[in-house]
Protein backbone atom coordinates (compact mmCIF):
# COMPACT_ATOMS: atom_id res chain seq x y z
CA UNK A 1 -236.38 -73.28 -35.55
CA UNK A 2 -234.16 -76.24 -36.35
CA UNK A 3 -236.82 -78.77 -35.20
CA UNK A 4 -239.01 -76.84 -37.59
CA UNK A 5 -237.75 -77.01 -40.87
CA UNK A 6 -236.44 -81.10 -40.10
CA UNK A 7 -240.11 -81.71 -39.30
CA UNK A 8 -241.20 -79.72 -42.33
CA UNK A 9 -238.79 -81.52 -44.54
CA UNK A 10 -239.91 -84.60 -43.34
CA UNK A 11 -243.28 -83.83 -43.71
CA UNK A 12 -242.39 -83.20 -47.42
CA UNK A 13 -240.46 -86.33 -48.27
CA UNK A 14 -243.45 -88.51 -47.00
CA UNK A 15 -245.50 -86.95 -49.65
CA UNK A 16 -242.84 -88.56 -52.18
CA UNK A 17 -243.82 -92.04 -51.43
CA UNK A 18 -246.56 -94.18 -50.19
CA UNK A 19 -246.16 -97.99 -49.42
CA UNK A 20 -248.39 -100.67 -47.96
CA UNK A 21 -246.73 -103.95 -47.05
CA UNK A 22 -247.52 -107.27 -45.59
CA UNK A 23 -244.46 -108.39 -44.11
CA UNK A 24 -243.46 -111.92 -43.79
CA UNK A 25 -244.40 -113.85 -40.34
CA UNK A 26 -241.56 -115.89 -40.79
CA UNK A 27 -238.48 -114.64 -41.97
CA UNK A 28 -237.16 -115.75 -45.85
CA UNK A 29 -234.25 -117.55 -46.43
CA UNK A 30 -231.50 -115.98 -48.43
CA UNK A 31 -229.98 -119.17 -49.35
CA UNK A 32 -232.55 -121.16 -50.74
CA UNK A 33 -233.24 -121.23 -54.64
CA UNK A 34 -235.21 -117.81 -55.73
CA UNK A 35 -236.62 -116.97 -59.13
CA UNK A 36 -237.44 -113.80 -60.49
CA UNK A 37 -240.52 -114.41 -62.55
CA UNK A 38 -242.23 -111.83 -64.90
CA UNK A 39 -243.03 -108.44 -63.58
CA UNK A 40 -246.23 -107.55 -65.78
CA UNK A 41 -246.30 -104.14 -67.19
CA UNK A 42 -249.52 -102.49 -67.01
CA UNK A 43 -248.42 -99.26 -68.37
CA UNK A 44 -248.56 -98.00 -71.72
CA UNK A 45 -244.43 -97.80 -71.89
CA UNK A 46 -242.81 -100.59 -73.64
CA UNK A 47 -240.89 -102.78 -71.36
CA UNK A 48 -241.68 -101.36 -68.17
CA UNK A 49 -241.62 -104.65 -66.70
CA UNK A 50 -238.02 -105.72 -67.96
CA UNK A 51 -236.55 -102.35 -66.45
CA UNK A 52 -238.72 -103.05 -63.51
CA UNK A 53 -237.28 -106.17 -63.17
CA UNK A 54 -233.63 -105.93 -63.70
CA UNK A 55 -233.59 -103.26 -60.72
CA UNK A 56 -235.59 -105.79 -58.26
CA UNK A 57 -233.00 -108.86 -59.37
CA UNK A 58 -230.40 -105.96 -58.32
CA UNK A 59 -231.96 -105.37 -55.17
CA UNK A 60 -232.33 -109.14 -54.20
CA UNK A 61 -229.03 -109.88 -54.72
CA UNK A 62 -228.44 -106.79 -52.71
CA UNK A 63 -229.84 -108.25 -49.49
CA UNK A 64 -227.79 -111.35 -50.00
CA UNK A 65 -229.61 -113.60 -52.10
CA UNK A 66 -227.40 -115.18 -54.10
CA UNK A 67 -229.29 -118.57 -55.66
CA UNK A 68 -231.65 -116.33 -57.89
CA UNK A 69 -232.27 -117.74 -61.25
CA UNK A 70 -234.40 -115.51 -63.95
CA UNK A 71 -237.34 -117.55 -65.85
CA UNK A 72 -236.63 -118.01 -69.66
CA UNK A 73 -237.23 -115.34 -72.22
CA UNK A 74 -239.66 -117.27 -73.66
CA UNK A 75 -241.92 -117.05 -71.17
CA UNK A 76 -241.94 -113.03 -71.03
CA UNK A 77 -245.23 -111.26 -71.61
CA UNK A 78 -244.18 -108.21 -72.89
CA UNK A 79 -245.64 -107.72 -76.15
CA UNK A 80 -247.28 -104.63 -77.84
CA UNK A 81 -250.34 -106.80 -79.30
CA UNK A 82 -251.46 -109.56 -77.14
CA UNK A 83 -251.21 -108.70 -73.03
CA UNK A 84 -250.81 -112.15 -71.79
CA UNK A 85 -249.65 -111.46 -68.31
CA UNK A 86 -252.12 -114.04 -66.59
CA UNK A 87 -251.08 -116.78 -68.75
CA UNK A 88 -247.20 -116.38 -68.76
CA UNK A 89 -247.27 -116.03 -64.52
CA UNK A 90 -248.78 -119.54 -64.22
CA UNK A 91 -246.19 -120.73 -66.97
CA UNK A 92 -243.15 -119.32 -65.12
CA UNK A 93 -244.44 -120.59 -61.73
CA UNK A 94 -244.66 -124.06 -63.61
CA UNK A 95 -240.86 -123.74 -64.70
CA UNK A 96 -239.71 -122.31 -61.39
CA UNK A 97 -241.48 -125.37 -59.84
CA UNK A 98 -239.21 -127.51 -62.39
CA UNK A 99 -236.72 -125.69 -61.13
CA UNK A 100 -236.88 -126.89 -57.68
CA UNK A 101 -237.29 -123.32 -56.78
CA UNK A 102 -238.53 -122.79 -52.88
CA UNK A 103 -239.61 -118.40 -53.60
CA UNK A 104 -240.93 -117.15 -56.50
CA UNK A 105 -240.43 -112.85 -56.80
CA UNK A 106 -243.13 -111.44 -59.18
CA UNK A 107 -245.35 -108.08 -59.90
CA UNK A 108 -246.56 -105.85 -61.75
CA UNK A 109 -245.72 -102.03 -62.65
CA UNK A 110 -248.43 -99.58 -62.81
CA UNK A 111 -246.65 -96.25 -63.36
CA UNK A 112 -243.78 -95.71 -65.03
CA UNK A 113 -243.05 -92.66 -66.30
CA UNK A 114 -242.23 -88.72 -66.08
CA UNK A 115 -245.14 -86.32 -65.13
CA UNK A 116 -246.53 -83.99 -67.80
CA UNK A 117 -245.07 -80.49 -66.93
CA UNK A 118 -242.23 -78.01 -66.75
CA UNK A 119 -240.37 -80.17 -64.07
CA UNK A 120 -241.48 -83.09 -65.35
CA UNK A 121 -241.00 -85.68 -62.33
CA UNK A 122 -240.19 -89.36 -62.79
CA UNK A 123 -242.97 -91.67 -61.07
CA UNK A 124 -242.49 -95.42 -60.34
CA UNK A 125 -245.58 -97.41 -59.24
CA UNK A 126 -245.15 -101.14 -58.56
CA UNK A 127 -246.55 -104.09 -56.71
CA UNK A 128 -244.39 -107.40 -55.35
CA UNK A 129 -245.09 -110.50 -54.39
CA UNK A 130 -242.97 -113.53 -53.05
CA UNK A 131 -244.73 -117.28 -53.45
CA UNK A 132 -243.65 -119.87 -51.35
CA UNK A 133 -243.47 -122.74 -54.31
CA UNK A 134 -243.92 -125.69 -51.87
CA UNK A 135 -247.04 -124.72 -49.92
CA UNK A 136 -248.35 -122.47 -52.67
CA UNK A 137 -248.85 -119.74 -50.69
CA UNK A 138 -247.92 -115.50 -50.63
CA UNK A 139 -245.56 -115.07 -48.17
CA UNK A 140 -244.91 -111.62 -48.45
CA UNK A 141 -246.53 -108.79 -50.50
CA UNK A 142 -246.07 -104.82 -50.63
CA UNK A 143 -247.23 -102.51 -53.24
CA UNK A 144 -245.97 -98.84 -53.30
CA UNK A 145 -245.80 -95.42 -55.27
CA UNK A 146 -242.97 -92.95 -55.34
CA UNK A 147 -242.09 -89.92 -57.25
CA UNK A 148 -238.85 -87.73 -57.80
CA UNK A 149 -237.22 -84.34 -58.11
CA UNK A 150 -237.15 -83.04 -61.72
CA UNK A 151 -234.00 -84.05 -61.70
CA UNK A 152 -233.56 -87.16 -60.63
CA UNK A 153 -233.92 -90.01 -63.01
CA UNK A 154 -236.38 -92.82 -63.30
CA UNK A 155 -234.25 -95.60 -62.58
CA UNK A 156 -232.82 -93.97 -59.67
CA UNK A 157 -236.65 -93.80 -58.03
CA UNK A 158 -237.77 -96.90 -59.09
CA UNK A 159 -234.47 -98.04 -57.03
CA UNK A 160 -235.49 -96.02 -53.99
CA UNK A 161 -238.91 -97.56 -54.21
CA UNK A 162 -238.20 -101.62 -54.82
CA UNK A 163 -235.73 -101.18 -51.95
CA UNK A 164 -238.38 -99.32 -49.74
CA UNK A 165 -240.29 -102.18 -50.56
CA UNK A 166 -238.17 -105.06 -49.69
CA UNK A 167 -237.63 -103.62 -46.41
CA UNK A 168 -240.53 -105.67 -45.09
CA UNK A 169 -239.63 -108.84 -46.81
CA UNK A 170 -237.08 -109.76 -43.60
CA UNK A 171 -235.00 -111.42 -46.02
CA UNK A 172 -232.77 -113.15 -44.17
């Protein structure tokens, strides 16, 4: 009976999340110079991005990388009138090249938000990727859904998720 309800349970918390990765080949080194570029927000609530982002500069620093700088305000995209995404990536990859920056972090958030409904369940949708700067290359790339219990909040599931992500990363 025991066996039972563990395999039904985790039957049930697979249903919560679904991620697809490419992991890196080689593994990433923690020490070199990171940047967290813009994480574009392609959901209708403001400043999805900036939430999404402080959480994955948590995370990083997290596994132990320490030499993370964040690309100038300036350069964020997150407006209500003029989505310029596209245009502020390539600008941030330009200053985190000035930088002398070896990985570039940098995404997009697709859902963000609590389901319609009595329970009302937070939902996190995101994709990562890392660049390697010098060769100009993706070295690593997941992209992943998750949502919660009614009440848990969103931060705490986006959390779950950009760590369930980085798993792959072998951030090292």
């Amino acid at each position: 009976m025991k066996k039972l309800v563990v395999l039904f349970l985790s039957a049930l918390l697979a249903g919560c999340a679904v991620i697809d990765n490419a992991g890196s080949a080689n593994r990433l080194d923690r020490n070199a110079r990171w940047a967290l570029l813009p994480i574009a927000n392609h959901t209708d609530v403001p400043q999805a991005g900036l939430r999404a982002e402080a959480i994955t500069e948590g995370m990083l620093r997290a596994k132990g990388v320490g030499n993370l700088v964040r690309y100038p305000p300036n350069l964020n995209p997150e407006t209500l009138f003029e989505p310029a995404e596209r245009r502020a990536q390539i600008e941030a990859q330009k200053w985190a090249r000035e930088q002398d920056v070896r990985y570039a972090l940098f995404g997009a958030v697709d859902e963000w938000r609590y389901k319609v409904g009595v329970d009302g369940e937070p939902a996190v949708g995101m994709a990562l990727q890392v660049l390697d700067l010098q060769s100009g290359t993706v070295v690593w790339s997941a992209v992943g859904a998750r949502s919660g219990w009614s009440r848990e909040s969103l931060a705490g599931v986006a959390q779950k998720l950009v760590r369930e992500l980085l798993v792959s990363a072998r951030i090292e």
